[in-house]
C-alpha atoms as a PDB file:
ATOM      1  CA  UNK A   1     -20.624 -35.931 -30.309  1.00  0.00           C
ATOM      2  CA  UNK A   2     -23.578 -34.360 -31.619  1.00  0.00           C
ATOM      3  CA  UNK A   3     -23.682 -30.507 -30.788  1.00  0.00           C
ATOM      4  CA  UNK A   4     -24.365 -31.177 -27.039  1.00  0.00           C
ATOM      5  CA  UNK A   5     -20.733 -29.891 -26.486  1.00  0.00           C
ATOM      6  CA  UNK A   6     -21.844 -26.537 -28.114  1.00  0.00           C
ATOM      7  CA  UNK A   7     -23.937 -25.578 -24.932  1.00  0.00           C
ATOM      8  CA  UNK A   8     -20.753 -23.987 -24.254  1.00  0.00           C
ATOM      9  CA  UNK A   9     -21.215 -21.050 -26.471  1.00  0.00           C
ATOM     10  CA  UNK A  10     -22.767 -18.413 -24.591  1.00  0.00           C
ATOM     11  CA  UNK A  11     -19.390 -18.085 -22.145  1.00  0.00           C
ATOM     12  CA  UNK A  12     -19.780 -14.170 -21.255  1.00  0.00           C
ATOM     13  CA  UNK A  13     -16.659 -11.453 -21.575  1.00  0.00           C
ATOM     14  CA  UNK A  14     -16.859  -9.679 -18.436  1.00  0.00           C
ATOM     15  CA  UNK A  15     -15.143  -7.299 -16.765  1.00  0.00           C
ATOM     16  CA  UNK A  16     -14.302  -7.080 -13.509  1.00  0.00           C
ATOM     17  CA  UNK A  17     -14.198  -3.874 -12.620  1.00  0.00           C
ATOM     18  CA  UNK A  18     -12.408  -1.596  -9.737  1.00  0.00           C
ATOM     19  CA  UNK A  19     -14.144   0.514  -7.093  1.00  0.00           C
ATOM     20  CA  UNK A  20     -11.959   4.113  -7.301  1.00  0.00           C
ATOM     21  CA  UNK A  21     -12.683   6.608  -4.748  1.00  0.00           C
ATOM     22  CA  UNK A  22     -11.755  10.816  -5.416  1.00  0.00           C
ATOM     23  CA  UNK A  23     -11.704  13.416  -2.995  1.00  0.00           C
ATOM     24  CA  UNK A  24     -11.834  16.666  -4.220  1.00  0.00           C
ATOM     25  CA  UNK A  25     -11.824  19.540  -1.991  1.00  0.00           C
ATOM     26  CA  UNK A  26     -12.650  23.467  -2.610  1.00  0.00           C
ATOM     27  CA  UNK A  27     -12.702  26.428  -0.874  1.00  0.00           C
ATOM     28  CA  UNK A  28     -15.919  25.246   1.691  1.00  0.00           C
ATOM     29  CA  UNK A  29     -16.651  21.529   0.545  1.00  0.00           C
ATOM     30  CA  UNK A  30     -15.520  18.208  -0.015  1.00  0.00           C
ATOM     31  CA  UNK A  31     -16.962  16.548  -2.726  1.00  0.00           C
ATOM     32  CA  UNK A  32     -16.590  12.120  -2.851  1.00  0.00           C
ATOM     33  CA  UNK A  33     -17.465  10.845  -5.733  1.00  0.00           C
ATOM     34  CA  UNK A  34     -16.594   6.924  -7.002  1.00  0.00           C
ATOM     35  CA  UNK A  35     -16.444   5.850  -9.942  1.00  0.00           C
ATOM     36  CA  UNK A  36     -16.106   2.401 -11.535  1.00  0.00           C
ATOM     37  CA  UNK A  37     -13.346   1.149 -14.462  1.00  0.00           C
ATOM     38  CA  UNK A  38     -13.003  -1.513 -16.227  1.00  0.00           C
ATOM     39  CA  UNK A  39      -9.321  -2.424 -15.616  1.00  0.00           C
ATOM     40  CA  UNK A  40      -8.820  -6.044 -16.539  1.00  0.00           C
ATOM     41  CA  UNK A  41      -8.300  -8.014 -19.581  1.00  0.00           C
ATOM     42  CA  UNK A  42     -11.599  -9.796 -21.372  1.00  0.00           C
ATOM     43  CA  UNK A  43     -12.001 -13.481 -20.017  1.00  0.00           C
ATOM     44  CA  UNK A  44     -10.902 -14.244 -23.577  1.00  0.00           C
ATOM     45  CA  UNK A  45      -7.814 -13.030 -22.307  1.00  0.00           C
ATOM     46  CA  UNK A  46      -7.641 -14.036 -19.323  1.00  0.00           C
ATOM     47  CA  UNK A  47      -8.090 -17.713 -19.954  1.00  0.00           C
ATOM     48  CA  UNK A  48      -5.144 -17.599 -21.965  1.00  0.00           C
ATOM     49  CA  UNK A  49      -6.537 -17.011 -25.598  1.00  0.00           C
ATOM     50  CA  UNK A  50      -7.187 -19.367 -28.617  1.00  0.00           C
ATOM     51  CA  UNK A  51      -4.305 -21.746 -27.617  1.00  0.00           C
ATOM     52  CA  UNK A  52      -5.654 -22.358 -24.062  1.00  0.00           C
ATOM     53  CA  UNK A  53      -9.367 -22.527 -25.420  1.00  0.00           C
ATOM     54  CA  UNK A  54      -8.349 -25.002 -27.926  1.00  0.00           C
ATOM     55  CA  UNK A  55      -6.598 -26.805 -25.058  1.00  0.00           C
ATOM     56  CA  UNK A  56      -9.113 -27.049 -22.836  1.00  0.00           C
ATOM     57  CA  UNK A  57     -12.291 -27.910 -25.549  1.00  0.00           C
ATOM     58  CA  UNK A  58      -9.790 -31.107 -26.324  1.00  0.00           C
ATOM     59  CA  UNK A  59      -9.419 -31.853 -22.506  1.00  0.00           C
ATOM     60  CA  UNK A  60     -13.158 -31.603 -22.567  1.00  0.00           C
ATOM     61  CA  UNK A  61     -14.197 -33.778 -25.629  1.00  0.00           C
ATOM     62  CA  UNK A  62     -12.075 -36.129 -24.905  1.00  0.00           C
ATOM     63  CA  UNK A  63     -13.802 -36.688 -20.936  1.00  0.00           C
ATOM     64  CA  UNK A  64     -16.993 -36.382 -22.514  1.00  0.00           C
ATOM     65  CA  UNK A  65     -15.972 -39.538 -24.853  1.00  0.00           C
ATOM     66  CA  UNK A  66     -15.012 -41.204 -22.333  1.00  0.00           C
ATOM     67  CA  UNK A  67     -18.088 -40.771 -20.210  1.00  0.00           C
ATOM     68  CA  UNK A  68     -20.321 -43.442 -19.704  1.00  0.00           C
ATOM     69  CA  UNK A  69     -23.526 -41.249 -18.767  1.00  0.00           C
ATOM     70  CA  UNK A  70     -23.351 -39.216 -21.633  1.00  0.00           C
ATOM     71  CA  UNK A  71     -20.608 -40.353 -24.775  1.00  0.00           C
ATOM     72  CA  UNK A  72     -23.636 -42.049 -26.504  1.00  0.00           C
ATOM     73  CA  UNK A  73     -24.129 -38.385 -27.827  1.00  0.00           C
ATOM     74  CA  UNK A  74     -20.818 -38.219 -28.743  1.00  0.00           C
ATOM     75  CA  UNK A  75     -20.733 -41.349 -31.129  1.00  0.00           C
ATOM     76  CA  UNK A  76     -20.948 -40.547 -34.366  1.00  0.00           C
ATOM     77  CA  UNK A  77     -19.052 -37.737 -34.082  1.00  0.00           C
ATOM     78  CA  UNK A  78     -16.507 -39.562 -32.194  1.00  0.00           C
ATOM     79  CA  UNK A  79     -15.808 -42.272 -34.724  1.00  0.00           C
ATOM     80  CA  UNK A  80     -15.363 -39.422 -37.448  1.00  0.00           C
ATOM     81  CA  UNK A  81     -12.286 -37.793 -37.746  1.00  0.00           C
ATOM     82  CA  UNK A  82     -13.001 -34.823 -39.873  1.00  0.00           C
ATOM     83  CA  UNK A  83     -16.618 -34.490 -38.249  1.00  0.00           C
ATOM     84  CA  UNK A  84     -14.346 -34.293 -34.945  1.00  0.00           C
ATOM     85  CA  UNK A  85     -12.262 -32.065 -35.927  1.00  0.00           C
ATOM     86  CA  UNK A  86     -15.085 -29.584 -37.286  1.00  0.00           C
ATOM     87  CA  UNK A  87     -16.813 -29.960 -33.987  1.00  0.00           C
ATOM     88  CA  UNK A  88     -13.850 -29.178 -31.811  1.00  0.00           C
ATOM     89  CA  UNK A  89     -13.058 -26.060 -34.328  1.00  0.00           C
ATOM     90  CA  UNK A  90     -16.714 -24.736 -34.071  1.00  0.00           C
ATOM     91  CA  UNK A  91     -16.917 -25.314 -30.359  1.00  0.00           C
ATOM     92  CA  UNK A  92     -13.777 -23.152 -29.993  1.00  0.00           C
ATOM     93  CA  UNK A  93     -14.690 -20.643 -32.193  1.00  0.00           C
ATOM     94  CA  UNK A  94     -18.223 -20.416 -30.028  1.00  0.00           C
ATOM     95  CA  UNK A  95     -16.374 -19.708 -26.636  1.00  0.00           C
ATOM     96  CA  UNK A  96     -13.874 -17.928 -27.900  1.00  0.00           C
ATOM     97  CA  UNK A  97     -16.402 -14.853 -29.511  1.00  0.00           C
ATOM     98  CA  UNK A  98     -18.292 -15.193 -26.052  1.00  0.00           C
ATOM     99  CA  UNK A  99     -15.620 -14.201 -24.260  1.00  0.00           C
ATOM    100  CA  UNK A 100     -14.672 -11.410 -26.072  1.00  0.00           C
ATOM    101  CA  UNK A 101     -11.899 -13.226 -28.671  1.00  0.00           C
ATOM    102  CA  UNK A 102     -11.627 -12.484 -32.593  1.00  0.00           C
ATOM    103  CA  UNK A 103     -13.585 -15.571 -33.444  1.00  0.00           C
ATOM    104  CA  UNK A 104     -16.829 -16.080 -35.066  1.00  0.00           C
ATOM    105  CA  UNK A 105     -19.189 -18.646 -34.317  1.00  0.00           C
ATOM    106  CA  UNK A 106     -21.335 -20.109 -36.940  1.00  0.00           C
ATOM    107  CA  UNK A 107     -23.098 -23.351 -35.143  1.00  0.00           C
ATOM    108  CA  UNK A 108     -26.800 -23.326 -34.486  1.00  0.00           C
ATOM    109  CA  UNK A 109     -28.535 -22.071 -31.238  1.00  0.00           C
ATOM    110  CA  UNK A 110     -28.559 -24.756 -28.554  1.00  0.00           C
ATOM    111  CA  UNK A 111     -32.367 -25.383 -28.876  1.00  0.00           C
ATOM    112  CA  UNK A 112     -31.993 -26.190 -32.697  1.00  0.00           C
ATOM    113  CA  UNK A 113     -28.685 -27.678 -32.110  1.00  0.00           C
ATOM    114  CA  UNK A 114     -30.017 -30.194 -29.117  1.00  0.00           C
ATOM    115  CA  UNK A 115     -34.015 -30.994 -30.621  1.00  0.00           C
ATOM    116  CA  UNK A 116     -34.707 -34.607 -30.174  1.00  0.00           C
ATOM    117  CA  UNK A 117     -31.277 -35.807 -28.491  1.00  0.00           C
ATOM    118  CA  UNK A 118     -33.314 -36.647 -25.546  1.00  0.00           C
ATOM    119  CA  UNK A 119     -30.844 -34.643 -23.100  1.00  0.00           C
ATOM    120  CA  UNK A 120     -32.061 -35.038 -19.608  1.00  0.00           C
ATOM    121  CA  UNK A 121     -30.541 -33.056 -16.793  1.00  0.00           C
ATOM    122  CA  UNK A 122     -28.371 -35.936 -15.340  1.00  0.00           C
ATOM    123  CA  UNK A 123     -26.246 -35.333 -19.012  1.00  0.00           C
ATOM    124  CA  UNK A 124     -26.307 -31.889 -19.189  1.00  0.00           C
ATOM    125  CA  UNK A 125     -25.126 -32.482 -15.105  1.00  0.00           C
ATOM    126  CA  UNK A 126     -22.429 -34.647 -16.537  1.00  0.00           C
ATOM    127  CA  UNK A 127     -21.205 -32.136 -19.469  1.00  0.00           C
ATOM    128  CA  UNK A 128     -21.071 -29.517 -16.625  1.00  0.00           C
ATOM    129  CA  UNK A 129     -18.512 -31.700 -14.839  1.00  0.00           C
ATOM    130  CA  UNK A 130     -16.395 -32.716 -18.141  1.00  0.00           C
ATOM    131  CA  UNK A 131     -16.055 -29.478 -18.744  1.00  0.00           C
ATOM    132  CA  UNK A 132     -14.872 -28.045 -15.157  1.00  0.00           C
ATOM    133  CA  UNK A 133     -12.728 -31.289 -14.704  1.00  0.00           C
ATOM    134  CA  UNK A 134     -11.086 -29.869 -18.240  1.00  0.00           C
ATOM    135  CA  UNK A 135     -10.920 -26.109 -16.260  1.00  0.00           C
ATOM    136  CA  UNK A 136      -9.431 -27.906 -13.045  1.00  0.00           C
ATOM    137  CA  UNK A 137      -6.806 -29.616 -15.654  1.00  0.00           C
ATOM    138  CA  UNK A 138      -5.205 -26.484 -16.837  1.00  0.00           C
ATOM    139  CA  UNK A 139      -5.638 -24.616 -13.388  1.00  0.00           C
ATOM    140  CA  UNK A 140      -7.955 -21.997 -14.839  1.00  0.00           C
ATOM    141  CA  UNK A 141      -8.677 -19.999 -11.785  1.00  0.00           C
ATOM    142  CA  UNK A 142     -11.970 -19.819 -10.227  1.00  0.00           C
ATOM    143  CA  UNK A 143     -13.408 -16.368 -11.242  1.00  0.00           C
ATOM    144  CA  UNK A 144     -12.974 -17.232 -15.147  1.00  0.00           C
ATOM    145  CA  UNK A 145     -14.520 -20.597 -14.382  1.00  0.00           C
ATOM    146  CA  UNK A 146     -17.237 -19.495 -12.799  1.00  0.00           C
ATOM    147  CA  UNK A 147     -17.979 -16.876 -15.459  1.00  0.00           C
ATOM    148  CA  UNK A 148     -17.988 -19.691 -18.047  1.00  0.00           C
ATOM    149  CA  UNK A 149     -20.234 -21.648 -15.763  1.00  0.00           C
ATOM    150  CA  UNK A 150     -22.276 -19.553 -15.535  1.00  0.00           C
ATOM    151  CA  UNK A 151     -23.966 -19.136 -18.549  1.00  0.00           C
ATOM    152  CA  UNK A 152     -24.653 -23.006 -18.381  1.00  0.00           C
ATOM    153  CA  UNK A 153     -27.280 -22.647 -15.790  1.00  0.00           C
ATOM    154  CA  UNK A 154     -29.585 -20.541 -17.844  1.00  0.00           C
ATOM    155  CA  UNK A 155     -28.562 -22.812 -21.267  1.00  0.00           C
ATOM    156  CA  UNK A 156     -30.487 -25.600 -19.596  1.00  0.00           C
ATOM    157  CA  UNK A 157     -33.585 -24.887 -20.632  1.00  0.00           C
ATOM    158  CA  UNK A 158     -32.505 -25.189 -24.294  1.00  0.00           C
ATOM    159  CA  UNK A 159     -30.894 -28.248 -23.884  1.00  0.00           C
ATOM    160  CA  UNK A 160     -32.725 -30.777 -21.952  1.00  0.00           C
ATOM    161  CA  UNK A 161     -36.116 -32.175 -23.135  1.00  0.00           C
END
């Protein structure tokens, strides 16, 4: 499996925040003023913590193996049990600290991690869809999908040669 999996990484803890309006009136004036707060939970959170990450990065390995466009990446890593089982661990930890969780990732960046694997954009295409048929498994709602997505977009540049 390589590190292609760890394009993942970069999955961003934001907050969606609430519009609150105040009126305050005096003596000859009305003053409106809004502010903005930060009311929910980190997408850490929100997706259910470590258990649910660790879930879902299994879910998504194990479509990834079993995709013909893009498990020749996945290999030697595949056919390794502890190298597995370090890969899955690292690629947990790596979402997990993006979005805001106790862990700490120690992997490499995704342009060291992905030099000379010859990813084109049909696999990194593919990847995206392992990993959001994974999402769609456990019924991880759209807003904390599409704030892991998103950081793929931008991750593409790193990846594919």
């Amino acid at each position: 499996m390589k590190n292609l999996a760890f394009l993942l990484l970069a999955a961003i803890a934001v907050g969606c925040s609430s519009q609150e309006t105040t009126t305050t009136t005096t003596e000859s004036t009305t003053t409106t003023e809004t502010t903005t707060a930060t009311t929910e939970k980190s997408l850490y959170d929100r997706l259910g913590g470590k258990e649910a990450i660790t879930a879902v990065v299994d879910q998504f390995v194990a479509n990834c193996a079993a995709d013909k466009r893009i498990n020749k990446f996945f290999k030697k890593t595949a056919s390794n049990p502890k190298r597995l089982a370090a890969f899955k661990a690292k690629l947990v930890d790596q979402i997990c600290e993006a979005a805001g969780g106790p862990c700490t990732y120690s992997g490499k960046d995704m342009k060291t991690a992905h030099k000379g694997m010859k990813v084109k954009g049909p696999h990194f295409d593919a990847l995206v869809e392992d990993l959001t048929k994974a999402l769609d498994k456990f019924k991880v709602s759209e807003t904390e999908k599409s704030q892991l997505l998103a950081v793929l977009g931008p991750m593409k540049s790193d990846i594919v040669e």
